[in-house]
C-alpha atoms as a PDB file:
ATOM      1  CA  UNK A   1     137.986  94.315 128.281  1.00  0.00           C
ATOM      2  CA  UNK A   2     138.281  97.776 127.830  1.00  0.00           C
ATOM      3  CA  UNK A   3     140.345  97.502 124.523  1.00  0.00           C
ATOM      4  CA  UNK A   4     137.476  95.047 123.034  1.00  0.00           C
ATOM      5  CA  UNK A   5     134.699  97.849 123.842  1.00  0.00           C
ATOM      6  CA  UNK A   6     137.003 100.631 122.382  1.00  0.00           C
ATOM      7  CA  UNK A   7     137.166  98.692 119.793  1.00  0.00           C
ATOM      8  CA  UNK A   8     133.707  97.927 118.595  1.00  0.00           C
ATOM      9  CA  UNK A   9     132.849 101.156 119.471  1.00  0.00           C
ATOM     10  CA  UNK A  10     135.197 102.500 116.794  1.00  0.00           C
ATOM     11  CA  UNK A  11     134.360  99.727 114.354  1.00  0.00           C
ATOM     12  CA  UNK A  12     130.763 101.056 114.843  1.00  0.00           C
ATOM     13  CA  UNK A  13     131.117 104.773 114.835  1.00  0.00           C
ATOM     14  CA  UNK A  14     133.072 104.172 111.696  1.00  0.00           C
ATOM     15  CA  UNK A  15     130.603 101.856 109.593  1.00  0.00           C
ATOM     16  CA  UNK A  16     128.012 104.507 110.218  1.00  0.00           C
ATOM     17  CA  UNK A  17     129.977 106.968 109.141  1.00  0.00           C
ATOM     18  CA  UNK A  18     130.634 105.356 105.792  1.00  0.00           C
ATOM     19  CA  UNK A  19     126.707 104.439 105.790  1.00  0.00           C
ATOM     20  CA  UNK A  20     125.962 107.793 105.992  1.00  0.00           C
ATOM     21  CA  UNK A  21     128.088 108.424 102.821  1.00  0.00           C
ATOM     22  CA  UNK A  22     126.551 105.840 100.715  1.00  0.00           C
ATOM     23  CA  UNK A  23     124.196 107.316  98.014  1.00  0.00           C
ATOM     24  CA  UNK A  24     119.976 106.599  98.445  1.00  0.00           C
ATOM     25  CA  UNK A  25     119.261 103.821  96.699  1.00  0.00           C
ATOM     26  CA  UNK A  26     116.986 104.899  93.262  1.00  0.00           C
ATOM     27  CA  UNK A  27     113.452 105.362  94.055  1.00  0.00           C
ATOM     28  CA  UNK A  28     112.578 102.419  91.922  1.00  0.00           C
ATOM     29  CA  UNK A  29     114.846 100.093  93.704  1.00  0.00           C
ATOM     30  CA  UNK A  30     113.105 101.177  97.031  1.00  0.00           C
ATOM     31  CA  UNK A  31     109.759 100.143  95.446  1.00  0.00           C
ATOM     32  CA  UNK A  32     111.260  96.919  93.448  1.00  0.00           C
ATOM     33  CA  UNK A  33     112.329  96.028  97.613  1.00  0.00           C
ATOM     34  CA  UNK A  34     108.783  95.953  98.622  1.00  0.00           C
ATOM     35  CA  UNK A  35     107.185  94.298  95.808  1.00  0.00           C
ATOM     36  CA  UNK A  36     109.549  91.751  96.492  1.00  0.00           C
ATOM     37  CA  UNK A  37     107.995  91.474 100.265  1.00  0.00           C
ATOM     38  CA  UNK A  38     104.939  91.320  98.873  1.00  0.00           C
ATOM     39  CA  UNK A  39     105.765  88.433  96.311  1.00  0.00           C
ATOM     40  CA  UNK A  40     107.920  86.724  99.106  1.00  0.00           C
ATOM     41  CA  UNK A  41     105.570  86.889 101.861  1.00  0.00           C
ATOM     42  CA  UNK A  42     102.233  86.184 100.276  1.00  0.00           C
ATOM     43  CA  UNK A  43     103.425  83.958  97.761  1.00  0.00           C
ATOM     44  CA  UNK A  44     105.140  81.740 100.071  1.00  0.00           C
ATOM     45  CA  UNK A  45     101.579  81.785 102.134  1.00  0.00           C
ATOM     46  CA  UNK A  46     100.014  81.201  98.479  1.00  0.00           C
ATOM     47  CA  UNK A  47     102.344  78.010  98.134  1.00  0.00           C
ATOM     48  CA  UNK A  48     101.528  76.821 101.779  1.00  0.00           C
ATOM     49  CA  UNK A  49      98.351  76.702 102.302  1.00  0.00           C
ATOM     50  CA  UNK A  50      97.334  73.184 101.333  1.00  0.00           C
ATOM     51  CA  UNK A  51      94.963  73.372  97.720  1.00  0.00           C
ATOM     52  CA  UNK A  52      92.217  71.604  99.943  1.00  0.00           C
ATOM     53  CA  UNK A  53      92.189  74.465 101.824  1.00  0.00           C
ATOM     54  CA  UNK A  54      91.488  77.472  99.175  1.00  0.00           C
ATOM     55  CA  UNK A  55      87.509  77.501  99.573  1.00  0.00           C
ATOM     56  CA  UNK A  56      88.493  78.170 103.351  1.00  0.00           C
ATOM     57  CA  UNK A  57      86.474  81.297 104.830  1.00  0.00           C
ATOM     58  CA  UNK A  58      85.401  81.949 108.288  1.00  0.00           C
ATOM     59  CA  UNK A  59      82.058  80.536 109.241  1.00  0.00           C
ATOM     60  CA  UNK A  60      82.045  81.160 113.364  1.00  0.00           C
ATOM     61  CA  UNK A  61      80.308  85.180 113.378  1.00  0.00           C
ATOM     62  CA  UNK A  62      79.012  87.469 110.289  1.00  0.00           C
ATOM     63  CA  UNK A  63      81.251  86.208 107.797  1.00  0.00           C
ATOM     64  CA  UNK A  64      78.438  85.645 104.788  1.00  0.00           C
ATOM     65  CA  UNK A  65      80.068  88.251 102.600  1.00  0.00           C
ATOM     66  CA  UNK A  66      84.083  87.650 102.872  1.00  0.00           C
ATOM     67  CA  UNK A  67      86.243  86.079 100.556  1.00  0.00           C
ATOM     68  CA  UNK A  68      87.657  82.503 100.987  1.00  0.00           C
ATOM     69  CA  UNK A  69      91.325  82.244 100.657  1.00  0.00           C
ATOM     70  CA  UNK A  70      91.164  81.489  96.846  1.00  0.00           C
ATOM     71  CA  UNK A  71      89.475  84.809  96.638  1.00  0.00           C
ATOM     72  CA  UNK A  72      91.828  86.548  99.164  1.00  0.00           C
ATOM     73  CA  UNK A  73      94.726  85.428  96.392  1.00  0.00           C
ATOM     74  CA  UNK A  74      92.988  86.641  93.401  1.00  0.00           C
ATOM     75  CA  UNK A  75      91.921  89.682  94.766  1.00  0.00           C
ATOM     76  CA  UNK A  76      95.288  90.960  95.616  1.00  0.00           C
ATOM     77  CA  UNK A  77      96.702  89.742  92.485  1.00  0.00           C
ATOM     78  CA  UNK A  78      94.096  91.359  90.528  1.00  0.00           C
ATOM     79  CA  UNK A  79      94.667  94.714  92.125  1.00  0.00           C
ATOM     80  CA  UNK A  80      98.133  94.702  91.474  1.00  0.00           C
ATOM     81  CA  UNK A  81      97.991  94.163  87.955  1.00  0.00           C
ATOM     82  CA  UNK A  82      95.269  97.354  88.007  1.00  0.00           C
ATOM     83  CA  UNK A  83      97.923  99.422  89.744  1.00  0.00           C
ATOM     84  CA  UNK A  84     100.897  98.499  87.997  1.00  0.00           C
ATOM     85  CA  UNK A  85      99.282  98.680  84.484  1.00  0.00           C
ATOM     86  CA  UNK A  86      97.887 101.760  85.025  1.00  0.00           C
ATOM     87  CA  UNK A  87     101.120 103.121  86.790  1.00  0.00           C
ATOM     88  CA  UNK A  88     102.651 101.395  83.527  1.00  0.00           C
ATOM     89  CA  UNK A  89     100.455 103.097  81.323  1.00  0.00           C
ATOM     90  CA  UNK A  90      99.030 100.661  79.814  1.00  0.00           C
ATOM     91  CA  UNK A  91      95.849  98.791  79.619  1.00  0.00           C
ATOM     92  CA  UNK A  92      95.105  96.384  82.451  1.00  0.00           C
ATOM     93  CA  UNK A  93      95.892  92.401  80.706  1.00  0.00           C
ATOM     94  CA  UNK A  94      93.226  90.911  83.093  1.00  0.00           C
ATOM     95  CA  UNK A  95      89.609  90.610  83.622  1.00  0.00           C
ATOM     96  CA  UNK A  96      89.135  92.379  87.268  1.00  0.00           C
ATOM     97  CA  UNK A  97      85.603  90.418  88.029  1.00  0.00           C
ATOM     98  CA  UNK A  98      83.179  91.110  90.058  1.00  0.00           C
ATOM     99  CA  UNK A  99      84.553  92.932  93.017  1.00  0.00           C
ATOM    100  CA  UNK A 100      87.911  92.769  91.768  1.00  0.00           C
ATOM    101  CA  UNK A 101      88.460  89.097  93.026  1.00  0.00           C
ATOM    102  CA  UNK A 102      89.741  88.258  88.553  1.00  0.00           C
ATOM    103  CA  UNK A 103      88.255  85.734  86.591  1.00  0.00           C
ATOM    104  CA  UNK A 104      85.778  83.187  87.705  1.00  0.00           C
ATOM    105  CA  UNK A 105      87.953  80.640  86.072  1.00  0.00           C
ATOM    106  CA  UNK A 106      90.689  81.160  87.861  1.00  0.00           C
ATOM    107  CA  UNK A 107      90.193  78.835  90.940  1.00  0.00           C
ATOM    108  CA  UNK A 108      92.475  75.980  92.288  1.00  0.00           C
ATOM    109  CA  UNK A 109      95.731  76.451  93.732  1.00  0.00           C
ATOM    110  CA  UNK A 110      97.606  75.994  90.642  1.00  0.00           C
ATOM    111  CA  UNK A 111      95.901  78.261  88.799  1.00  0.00           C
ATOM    112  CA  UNK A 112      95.952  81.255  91.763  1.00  0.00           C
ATOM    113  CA  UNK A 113      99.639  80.877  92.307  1.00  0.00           C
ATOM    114  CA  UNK A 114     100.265  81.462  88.315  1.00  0.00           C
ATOM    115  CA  UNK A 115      98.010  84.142  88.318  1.00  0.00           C
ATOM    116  CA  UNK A 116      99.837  85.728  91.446  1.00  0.00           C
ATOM    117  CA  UNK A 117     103.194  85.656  89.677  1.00  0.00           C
ATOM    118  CA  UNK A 118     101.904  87.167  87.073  1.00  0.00           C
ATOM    119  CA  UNK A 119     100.723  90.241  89.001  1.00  0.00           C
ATOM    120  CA  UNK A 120     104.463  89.958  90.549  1.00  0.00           C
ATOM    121  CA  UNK A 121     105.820  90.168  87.578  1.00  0.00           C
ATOM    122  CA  UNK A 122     104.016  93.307  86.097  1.00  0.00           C
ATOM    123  CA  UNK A 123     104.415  95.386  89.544  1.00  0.00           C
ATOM    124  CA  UNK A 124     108.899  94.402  89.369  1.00  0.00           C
ATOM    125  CA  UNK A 125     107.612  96.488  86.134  1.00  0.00           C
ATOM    126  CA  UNK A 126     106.011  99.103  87.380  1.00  0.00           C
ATOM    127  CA  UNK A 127     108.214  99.410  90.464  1.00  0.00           C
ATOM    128  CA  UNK A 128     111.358  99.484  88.176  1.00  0.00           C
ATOM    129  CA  UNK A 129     109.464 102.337  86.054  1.00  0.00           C
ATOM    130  CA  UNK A 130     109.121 104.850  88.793  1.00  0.00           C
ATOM    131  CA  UNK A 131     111.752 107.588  88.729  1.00  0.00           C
ATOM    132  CA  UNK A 132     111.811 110.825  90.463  1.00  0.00           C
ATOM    133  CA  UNK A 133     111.150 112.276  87.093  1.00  0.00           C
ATOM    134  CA  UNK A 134     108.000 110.594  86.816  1.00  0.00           C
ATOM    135  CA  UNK A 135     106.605 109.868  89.649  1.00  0.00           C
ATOM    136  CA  UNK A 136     104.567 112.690  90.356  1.00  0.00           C
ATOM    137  CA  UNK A 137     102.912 112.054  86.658  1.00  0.00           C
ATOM    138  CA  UNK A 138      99.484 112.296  86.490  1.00  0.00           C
ATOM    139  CA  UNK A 139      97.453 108.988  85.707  1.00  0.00           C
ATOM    140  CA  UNK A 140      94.241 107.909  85.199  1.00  0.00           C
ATOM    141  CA  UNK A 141      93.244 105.233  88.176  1.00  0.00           C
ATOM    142  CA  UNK A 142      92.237 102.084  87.812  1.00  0.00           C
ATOM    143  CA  UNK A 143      88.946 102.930  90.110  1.00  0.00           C
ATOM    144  CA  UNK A 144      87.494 105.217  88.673  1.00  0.00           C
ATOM    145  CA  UNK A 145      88.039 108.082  90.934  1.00  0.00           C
ATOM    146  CA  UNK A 146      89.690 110.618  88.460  1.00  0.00           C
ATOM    147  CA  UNK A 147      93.585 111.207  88.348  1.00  0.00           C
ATOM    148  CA  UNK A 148      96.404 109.724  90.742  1.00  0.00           C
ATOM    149  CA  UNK A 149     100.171 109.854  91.091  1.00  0.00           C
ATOM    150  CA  UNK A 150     102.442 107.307  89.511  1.00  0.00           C
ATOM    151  CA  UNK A 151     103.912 107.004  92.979  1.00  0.00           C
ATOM    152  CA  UNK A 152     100.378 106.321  94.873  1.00  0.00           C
ATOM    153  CA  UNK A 153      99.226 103.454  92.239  1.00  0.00           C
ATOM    154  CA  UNK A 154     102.730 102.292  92.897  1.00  0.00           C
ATOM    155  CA  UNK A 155     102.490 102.095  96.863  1.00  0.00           C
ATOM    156  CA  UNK A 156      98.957 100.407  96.799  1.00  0.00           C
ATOM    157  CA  UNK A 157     100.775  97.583  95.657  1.00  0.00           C
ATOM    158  CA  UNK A 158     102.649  97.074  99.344  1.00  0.00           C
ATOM    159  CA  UNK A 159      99.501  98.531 101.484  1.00  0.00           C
ATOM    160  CA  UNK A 160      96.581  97.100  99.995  1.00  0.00           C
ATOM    161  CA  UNK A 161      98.419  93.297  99.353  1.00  0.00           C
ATOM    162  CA  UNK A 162      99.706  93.431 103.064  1.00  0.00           C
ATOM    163  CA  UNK A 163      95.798  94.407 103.987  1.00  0.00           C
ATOM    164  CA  UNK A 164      94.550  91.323 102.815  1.00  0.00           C
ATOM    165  CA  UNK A 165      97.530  89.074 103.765  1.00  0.00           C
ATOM    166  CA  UNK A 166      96.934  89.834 107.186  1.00  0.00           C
ATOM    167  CA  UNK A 167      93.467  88.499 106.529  1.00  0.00           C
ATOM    168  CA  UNK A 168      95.018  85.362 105.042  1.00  0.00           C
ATOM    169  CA  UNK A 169      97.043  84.732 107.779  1.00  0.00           C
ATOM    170  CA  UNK A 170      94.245  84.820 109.991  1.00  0.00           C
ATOM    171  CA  UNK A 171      92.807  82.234 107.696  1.00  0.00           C
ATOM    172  CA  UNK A 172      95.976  80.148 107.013  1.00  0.00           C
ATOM    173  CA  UNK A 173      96.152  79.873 110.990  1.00  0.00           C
ATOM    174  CA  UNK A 174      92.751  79.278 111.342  1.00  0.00           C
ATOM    175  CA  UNK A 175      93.822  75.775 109.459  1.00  0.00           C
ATOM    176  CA  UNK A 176      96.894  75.317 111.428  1.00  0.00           C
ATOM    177  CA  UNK A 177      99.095  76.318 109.183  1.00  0.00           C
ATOM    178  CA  UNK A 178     101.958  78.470 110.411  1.00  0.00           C
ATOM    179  CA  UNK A 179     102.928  81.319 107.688  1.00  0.00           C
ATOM    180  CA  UNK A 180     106.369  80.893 106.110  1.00  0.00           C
ATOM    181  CA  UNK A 181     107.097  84.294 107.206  1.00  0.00           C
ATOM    182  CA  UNK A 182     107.034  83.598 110.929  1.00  0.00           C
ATOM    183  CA  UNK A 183     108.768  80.462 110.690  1.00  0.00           C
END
């Protein structure tokens, strides 16, 4: 027994010590991981919940004024492609809407699913962009609240979509439907 526990003690004294010489991943490969999460964990939610089910909102409470799952989807989506275009540089290639939620037009789960990989898309751009040469460059924000950092419009992709899948999930369960990211 004791030769077994000397053993993987060594084995993992040793792979730390050879973790600790590995070299920190590029900042834009640190921010490519999480918009990954984010496309992996609320498009998979996108794909699940059933297209019957995308006018879904709360009703039980004071729930006149929130978003229905459709809306939920296109609001993220439409915030990322604010972020990463303007962390990008460029302009933004969507219409935001009214209160950010994108086009009217874009309802149906067909259409919100291609409209989310689109936003995926541009933020693996923006994320790939970011450099610690850059990312303290000074950018106009998509809000209208004066200058940001490259690196802010870059994280709100991760904290603002995770803000409003938690909201989805809540919705998605609501309908019995169990999130492919705790499956």
């Amino acid at each position: 027994m004791r030769p077994l526990l000397l053993a993987c003690t060594l084995a993992a004294i040793s792979g730390t010590a050879f973790a600790a010489d590995a070299p920190a991943p590029p900042l834009s490969k640190v921010f490519d991981s999480q918009v990954r999460q984010v496309e992996s964990e609320i498009g998979s939610l996108a794909e699940a919940m059933p297209a019957d089910k995308y006018d879904f909102a709360p009703t039980n409470g004071e729930f006149k004024t929130v978003r229905t799952f459709s809306l939920q989807m296109t609001h993220i989506a439409t915030v990322i492609y604010e972020v990463s275009s303007a962390a990008l540089g460029e302009k933004c290639p969507v219409a935001t809407g009214k209160n950010e939620n994108g086009d009217a037009d874009i309802r149906g789960k067909d259409a919100v699913v291609k409209y989310l990989k689109g936003s995926f898309a541009l933020a693996h751009r923006a994320a790939n962009a970011l450099t610690a040469a850059n990312m303290m460059d000074m950018l106009q924000s998509p809000f209208g609240d004066g200058k940001t950092t490259r690196i802010n419009l870059v994280s709100i992709i991760a904290w603002h979509s995770f803000d409003h899948y938690g909201q989805s999930v809540v919705y998605a369960r609501m309908n019995k439907i169990v999130p492919p990211a705790s499956r």
